[in-house]
Protein backbone atom coordinates (compact mmCIF):
# COMPACT_ATOMS: atom_id res chain seq x y z
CA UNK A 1 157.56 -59.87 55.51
CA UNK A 2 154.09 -61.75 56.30
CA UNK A 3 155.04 -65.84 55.99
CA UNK A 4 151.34 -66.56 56.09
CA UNK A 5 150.67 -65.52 52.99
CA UNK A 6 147.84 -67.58 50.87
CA UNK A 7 148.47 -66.81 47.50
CA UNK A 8 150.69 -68.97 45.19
CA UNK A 9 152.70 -66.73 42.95
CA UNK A 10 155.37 -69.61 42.30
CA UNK A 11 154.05 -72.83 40.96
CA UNK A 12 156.27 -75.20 39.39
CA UNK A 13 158.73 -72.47 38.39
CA UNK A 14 161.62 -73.57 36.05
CA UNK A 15 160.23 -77.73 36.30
CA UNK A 16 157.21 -77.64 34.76
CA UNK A 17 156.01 -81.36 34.73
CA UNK A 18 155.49 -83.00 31.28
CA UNK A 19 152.12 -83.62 30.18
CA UNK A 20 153.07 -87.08 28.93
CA UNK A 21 149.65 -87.21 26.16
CA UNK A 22 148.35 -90.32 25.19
CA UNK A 23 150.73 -92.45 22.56
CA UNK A 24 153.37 -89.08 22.81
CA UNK A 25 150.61 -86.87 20.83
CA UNK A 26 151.38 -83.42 20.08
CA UNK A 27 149.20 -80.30 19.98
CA UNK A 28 148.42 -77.79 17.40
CA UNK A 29 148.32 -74.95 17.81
CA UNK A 30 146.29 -72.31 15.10
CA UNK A 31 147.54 -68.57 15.28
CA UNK A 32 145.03 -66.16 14.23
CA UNK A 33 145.52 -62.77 13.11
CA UNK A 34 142.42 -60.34 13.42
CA UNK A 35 141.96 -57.63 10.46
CA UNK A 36 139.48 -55.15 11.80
CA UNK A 37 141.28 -51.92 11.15
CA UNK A 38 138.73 -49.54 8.98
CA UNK A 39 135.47 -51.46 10.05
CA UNK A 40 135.04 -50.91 13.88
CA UNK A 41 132.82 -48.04 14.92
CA UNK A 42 133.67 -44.60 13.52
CA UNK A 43 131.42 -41.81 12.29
CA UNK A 44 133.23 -41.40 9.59
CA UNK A 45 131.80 -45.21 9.00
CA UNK A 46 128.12 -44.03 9.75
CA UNK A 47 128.13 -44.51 13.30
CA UNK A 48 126.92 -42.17 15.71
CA UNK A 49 129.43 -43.09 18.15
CA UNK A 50 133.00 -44.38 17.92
CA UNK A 51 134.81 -47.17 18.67
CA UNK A 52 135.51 -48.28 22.24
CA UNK A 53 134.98 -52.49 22.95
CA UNK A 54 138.16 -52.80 21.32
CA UNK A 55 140.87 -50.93 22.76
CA UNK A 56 144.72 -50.18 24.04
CA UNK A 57 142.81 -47.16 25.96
CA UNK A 58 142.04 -48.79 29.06
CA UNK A 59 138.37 -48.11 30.19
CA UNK A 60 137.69 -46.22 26.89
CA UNK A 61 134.19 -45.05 26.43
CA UNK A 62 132.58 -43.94 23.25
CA UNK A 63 132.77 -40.79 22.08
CA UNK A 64 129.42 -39.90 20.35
CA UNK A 65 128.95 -38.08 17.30
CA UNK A 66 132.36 -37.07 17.27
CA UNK A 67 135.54 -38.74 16.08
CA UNK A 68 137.54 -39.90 18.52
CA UNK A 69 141.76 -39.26 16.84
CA UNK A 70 142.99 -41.38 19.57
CA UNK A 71 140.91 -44.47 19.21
CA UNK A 72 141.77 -44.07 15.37
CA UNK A 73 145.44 -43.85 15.70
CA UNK A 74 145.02 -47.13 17.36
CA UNK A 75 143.43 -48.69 14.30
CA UNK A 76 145.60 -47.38 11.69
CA UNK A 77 148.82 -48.21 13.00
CA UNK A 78 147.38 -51.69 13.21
CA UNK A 79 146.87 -51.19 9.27
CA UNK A 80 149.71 -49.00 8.51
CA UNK A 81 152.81 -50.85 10.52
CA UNK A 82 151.27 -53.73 12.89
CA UNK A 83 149.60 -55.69 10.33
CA UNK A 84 153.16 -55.89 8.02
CA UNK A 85 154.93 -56.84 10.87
CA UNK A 86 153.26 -59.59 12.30
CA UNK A 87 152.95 -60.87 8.62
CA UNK A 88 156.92 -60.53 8.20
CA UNK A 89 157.43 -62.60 11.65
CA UNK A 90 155.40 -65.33 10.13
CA UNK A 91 157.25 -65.63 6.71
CA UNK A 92 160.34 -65.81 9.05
CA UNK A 93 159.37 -68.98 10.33
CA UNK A 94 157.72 -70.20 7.81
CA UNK A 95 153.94 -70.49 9.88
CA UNK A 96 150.21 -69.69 8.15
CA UNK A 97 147.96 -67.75 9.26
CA UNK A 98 144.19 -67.77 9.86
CA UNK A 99 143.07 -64.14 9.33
CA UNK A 100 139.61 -63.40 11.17
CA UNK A 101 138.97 -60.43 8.18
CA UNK A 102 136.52 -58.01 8.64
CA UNK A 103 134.98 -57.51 4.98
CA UNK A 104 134.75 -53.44 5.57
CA UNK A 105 138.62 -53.22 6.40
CA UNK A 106 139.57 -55.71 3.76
CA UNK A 107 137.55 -53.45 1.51
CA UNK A 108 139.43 -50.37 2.57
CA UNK A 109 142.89 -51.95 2.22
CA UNK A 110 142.43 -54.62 -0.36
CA UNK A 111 146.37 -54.84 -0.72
CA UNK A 112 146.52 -55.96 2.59
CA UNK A 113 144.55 -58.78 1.88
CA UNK A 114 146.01 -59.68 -1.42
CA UNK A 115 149.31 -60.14 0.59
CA UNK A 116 148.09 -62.31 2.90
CA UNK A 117 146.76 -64.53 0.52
CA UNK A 118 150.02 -64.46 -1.74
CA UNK A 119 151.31 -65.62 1.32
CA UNK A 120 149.53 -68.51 1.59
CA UNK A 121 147.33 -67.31 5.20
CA UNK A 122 143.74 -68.84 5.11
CA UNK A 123 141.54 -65.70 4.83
CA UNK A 124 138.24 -66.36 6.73
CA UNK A 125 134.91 -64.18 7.02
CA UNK A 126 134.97 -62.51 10.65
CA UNK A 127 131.74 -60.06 9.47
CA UNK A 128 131.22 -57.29 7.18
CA UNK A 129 131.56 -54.72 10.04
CA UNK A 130 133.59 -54.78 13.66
CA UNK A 131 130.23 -53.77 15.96
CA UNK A 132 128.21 -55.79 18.32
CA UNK A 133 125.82 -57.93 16.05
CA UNK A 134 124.14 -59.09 18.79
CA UNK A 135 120.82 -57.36 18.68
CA UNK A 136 121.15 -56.24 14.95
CA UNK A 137 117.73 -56.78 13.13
CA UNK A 138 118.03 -60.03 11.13
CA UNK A 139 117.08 -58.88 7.42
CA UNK A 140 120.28 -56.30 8.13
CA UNK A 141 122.81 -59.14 9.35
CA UNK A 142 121.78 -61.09 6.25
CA UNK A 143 122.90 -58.58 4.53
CA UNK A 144 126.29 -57.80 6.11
CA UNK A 145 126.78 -61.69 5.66
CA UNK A 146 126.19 -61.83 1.87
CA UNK A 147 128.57 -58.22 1.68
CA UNK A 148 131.65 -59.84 3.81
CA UNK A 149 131.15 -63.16 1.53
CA UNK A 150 131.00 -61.04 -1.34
CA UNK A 151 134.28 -58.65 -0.70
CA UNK A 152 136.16 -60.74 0.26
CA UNK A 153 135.64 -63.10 -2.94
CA UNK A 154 136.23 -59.95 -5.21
CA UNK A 155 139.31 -59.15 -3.16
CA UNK A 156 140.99 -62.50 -3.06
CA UNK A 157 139.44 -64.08 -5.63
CA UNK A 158 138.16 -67.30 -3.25
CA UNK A 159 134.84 -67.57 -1.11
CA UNK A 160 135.83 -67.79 2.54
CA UNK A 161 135.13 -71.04 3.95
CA UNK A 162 134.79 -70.53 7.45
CA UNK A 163 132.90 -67.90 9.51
CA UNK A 164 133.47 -66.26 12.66
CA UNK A 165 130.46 -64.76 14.01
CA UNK A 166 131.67 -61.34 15.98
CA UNK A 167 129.88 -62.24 18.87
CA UNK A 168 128.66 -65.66 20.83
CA UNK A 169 125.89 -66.66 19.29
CA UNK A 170 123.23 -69.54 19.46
CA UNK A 171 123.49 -72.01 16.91
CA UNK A 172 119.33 -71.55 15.76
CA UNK A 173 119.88 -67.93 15.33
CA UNK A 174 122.64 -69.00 12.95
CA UNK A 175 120.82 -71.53 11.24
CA UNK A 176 118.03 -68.79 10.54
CA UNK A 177 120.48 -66.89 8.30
CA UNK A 178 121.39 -69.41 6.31
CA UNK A 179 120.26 -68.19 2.97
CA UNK A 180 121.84 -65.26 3.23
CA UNK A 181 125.56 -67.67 2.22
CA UNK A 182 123.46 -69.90 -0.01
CA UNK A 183 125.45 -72.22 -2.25
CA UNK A 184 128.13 -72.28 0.54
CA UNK A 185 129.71 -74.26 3.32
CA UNK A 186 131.01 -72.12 6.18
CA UNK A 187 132.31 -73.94 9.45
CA UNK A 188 131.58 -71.77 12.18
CA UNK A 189 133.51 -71.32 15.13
CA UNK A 190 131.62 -70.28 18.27
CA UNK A 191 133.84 -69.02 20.97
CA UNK A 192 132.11 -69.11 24.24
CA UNK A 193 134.45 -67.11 26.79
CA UNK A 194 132.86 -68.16 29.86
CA UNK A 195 133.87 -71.60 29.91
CA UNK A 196 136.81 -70.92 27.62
CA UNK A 197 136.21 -73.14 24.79
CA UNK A 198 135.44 -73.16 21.18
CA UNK A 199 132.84 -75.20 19.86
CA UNK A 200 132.87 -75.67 16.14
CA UNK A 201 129.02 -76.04 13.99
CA UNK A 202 129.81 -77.38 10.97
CA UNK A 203 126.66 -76.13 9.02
CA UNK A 204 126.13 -77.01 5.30
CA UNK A 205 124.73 -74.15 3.19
């Protein structure tokens, strides 16, 4: 075998060092469950293509104007098995959840939802639909904002009081849809993956 080889593929192994925090501080750590399942792209939603960003089919590419069985099989054993699962594992140890809910799927499955807030999860807004929102005309993202508020009220019987827009987003384009959760305080998360960080607008509506 080459010795002069560059790449580190040990590190510290079984010693990691401790990260001795100032005054012996701990972290937090939030665990977030995503609830998409019946909102991303489907025709059978409207679409004219299906879904494909989010995916266990590596590479997958839209299939347009048809449905694609695969992609949906995906999605419903996320709502049919996955999603009960993950939610028994958590009452096992006793640890809430934030749910990043899209409004559509809650819609579709409004048991779903019911149990995760009988379980004492946080239920937050993640959009009314699971698409790119990123160049969606403003007057119709307004109104997929007011719906996602809206469902999820009806279904769990509390306004959702934080917000996680579906893509990165600026913070003036945000501000600009303000009225459309009038009467409401939603703290925003905005997860920038190039640097890795989430920055956090608290805007009061």
């Amino acid at each position: 075998m080459n010795k002069d080889y560059s790449r580190n593929l040990i590190g510290y192994g079984a010693n990691p060092p401790h990260p001795k925090w100032p005054n012996n501080a701990r972290i937090a750590v939030s665990f977030v469950l995503n609830y998409e399942e019946g909102g991303e792209r489907c025709i059978l939603h409207g679409d004219d293509e299906s879904e494909a960003f989010l995916s266990e089919i590596p590479a997958a590419t839209p299939i347009k104007g048809e449905r694609h069985i695969s992609m949906e099989s995906i999605y419903e054993y996320g709502s049919r098995a996955g999603v009960w699962r993950v939610l028994r594992l958590f009452e096992q140890y006793d640890i809430p959840l934030t749910i990043f809910a899209v409004a559509m799927a809650v819609e579709r499955y409004p048991e779903v939802a019911k149990a995760m807030k009988e379980a004492g999860h946080e239920i937050c807004s993640h959009g009314y639909r699971w698409i790119d929102y990123q160049y969606m005309d403003e007057s119709e993202e307004r109104d997929h904002m007011a719906k996602a508020i809206s469902i999820i009220k009806e279904v769990t019987g509390e306004r959702p009081v934080v917000g996680t827009p579906d893509v990165p987003v600026l913070i003036p384009a945000v501000s600009s849809l303000k009225k459309a959760a009038s009467c409401m305080t939603l703290m925003l998360t905005m997860m920038t993956f190039r640097i890795g960080i989430q920055r956090q607008a608290d805007l009061s509506w």
